[in-house]
N, C-alpha and C. Protein backbone atom coordinates (compact mmCIF):
# COMPACT_ATOMS: atom_id res chain seq x y z
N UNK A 1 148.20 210.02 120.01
CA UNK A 1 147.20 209.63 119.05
C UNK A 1 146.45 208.38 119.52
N UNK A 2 146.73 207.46 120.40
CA UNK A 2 146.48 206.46 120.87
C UNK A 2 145.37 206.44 121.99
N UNK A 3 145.63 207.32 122.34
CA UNK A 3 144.90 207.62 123.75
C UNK A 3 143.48 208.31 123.38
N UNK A 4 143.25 209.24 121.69
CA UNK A 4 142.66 209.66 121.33
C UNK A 4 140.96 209.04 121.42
N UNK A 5 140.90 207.80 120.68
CA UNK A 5 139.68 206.62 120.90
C UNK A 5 139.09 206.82 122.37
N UNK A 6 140.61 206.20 123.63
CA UNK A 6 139.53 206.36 124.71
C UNK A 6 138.89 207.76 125.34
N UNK A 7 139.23 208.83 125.17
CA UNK A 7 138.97 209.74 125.78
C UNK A 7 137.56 210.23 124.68
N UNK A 8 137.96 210.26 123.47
CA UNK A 8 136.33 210.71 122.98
C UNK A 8 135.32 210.12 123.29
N UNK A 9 135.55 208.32 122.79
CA UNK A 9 134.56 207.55 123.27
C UNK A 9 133.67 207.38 124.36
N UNK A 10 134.92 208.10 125.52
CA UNK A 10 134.68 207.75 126.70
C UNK A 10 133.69 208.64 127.16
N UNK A 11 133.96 210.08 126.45
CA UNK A 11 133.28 211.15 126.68
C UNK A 11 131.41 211.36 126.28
N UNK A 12 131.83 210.23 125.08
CA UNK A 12 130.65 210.45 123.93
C UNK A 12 129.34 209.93 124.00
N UNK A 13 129.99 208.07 124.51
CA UNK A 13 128.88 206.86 124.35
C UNK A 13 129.86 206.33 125.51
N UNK A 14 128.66 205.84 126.11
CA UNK A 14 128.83 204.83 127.04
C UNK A 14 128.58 203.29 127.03
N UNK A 15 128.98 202.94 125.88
CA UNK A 15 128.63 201.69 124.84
C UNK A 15 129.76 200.86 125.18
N UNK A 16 131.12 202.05 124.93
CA UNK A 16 132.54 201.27 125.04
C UNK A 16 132.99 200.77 126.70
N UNK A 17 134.07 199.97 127.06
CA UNK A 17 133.79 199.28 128.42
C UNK A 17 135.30 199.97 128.28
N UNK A 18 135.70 200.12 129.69
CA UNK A 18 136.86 200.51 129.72
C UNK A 18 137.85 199.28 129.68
N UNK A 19 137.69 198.37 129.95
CA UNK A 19 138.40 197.49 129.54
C UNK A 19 138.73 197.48 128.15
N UNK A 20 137.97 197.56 127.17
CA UNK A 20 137.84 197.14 125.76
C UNK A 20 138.60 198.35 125.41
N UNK A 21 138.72 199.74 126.00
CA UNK A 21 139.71 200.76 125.42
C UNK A 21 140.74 200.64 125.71
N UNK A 22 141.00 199.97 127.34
CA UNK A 22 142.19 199.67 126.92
C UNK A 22 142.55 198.31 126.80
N UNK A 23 142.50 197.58 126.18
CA UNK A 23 142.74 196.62 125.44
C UNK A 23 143.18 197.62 124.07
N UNK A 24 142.22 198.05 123.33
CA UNK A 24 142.61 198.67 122.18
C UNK A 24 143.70 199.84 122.22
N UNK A 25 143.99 200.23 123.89
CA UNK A 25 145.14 201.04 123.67
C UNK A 25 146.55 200.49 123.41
N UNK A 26 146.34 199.31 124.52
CA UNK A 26 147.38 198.42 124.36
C UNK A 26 147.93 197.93 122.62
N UNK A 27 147.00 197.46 121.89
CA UNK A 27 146.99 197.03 120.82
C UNK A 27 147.46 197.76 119.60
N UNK A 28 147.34 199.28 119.96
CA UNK A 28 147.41 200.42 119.14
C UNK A 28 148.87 200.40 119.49
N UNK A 29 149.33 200.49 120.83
CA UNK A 29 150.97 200.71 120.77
C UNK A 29 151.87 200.22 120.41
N UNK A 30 151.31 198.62 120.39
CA UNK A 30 152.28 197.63 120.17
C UNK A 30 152.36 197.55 118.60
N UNK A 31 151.13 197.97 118.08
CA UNK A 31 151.00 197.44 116.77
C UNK A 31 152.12 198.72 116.18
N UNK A 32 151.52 200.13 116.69
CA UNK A 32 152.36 201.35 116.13
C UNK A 32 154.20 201.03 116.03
N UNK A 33 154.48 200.51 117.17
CA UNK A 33 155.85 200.59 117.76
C UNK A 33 156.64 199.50 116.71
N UNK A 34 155.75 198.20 116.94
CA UNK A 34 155.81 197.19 115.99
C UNK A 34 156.11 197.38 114.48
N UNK A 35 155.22 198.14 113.69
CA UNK A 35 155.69 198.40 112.28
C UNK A 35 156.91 199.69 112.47
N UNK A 36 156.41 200.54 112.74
CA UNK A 36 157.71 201.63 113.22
C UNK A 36 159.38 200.72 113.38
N UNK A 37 159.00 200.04 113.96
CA UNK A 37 160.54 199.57 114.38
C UNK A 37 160.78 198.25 112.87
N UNK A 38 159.97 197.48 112.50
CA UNK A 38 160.33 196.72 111.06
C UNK A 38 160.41 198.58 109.97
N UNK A 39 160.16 199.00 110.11
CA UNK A 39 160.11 200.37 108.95
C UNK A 39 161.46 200.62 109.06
N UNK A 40 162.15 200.48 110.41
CA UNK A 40 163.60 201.36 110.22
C UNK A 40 163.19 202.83 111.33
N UNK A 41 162.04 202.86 111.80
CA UNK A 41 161.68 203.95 112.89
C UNK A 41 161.18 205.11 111.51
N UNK A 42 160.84 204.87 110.29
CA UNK A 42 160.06 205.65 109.59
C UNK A 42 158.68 205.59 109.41
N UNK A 43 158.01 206.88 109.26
CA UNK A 43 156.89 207.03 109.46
C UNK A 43 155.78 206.08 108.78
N UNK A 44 155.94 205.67 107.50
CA UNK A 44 155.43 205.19 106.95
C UNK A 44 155.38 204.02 106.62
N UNK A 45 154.03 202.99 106.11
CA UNK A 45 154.41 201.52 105.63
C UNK A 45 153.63 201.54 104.77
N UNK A 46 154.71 200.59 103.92
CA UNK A 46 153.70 200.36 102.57
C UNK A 46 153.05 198.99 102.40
N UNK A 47 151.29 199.44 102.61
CA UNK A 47 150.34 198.32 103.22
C UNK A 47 149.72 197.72 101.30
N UNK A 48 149.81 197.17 101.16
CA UNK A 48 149.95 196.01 99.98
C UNK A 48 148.45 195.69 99.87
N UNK A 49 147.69 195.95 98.93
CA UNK A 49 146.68 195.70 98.82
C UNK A 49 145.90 195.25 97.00
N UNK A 50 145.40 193.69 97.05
CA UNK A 50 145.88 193.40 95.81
C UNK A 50 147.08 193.61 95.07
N UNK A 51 147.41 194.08 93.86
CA UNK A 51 148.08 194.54 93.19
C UNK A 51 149.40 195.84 93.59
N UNK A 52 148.44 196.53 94.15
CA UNK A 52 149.02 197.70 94.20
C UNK A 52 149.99 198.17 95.82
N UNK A 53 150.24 198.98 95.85
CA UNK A 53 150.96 199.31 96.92
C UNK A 53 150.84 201.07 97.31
N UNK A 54 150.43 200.76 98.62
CA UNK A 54 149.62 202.34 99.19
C UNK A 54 150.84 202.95 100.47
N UNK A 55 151.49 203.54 100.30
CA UNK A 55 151.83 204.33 101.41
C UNK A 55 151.03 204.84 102.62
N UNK A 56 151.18 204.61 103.79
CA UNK A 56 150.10 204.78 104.66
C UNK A 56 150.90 205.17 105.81
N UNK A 57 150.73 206.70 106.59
CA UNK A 57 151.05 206.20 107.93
C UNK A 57 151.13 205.69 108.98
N UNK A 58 151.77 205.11 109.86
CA UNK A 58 152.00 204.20 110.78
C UNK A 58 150.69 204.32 111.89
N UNK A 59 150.82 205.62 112.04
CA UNK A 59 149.83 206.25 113.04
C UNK A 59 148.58 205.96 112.73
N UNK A 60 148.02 205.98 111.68
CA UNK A 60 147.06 205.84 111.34
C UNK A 60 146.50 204.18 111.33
N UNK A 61 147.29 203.27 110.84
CA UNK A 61 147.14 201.69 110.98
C UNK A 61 146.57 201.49 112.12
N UNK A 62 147.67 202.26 112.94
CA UNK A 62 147.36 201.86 114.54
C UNK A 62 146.24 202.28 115.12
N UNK A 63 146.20 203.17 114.67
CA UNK A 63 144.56 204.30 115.37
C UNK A 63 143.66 202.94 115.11
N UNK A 64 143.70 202.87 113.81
CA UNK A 64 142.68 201.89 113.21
C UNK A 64 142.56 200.61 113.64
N UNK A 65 143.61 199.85 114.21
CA UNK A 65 143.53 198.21 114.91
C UNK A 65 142.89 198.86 116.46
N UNK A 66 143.58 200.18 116.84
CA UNK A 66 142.62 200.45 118.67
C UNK A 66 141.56 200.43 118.44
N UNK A 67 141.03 201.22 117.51
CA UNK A 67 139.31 201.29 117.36
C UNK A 67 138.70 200.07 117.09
N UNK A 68 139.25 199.25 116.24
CA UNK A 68 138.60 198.13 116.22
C UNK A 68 138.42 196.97 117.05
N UNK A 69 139.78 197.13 117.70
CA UNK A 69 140.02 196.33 119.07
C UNK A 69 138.93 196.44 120.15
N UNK A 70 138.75 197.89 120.39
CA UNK A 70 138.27 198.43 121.63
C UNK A 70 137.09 198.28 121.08
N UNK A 71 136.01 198.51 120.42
CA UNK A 71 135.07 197.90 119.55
C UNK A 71 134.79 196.20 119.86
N UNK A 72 135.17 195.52 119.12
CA UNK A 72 134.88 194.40 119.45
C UNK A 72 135.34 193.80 121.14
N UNK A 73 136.63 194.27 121.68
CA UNK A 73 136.65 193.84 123.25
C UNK A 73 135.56 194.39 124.09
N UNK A 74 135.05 195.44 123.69
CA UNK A 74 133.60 196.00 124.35
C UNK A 74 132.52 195.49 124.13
N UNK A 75 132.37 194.88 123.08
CA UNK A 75 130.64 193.76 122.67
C UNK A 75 131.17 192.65 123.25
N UNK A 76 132.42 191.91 123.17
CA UNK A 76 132.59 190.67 123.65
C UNK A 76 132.47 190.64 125.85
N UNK A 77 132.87 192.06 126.41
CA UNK A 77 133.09 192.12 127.86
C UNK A 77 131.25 192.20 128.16
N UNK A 78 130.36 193.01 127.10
CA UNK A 78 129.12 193.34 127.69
C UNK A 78 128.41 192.37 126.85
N UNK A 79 128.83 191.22 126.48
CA UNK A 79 127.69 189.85 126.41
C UNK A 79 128.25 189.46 127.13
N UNK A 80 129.59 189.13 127.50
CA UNK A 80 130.16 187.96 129.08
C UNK A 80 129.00 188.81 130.17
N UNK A 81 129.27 190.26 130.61
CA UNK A 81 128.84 190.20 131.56
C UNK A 81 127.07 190.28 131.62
N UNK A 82 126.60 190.13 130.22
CA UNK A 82 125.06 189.92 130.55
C UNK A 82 124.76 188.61 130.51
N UNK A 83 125.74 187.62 130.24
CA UNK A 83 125.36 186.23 130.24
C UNK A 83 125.68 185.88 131.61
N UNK A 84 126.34 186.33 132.21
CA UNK A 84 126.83 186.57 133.15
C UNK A 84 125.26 186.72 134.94
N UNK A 85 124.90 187.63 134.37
CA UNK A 85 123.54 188.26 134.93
C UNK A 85 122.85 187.21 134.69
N UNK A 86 122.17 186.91 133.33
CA UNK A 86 120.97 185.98 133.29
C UNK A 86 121.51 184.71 134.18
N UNK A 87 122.98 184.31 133.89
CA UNK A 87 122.96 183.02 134.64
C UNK A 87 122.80 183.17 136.05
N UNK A 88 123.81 184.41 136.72
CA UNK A 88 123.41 184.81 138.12
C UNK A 88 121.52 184.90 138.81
N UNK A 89 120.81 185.01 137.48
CA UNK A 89 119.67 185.75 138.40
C UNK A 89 118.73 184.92 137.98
């Protein structure tokens, strides 16, 4: 499920930097493995929001911190490397 982000993205738009996917793959595993293992190795966590309390799967959290990871590590690698350029040129 992890690997899912870079291969569509990769396929889709050429926006995302491969660095920044994997960065967000990295981020997706640790984060997955991370609640998984405080859960007791069960599927689910219950993510606390205001008041209430939502059952959510694990898999899904994680999907959601890669994408966002790989997302923002991709705008942050392609302004370094265009600031990068203007200063070079």
């Amino acid at each position: 499920m992890q690997i899912f982000p870079a291969v569509v993205f990769s396929l889709y738009t050429r926006r995302l930097t491969s660095s920044g996917l994997l960065a967000g793959w990295f981020v997706g595993i640790v984060t997955g493995t991370g609640m998984a293992i405080a859960m007791g190795l069960k599927p689910v966590y219950p993510l606390q929001i205001g008041g209430a309390t939502y059952p959510v799967y694990i898999g899904v959290l994680a999907l959601a911190a890669n994408i966002v990871v790989s997302v923002v590590a991709s705008v942050v690698m392609l302004r370094t490397r265009a600031a990068g350029a203007v200063a070079a040129g």
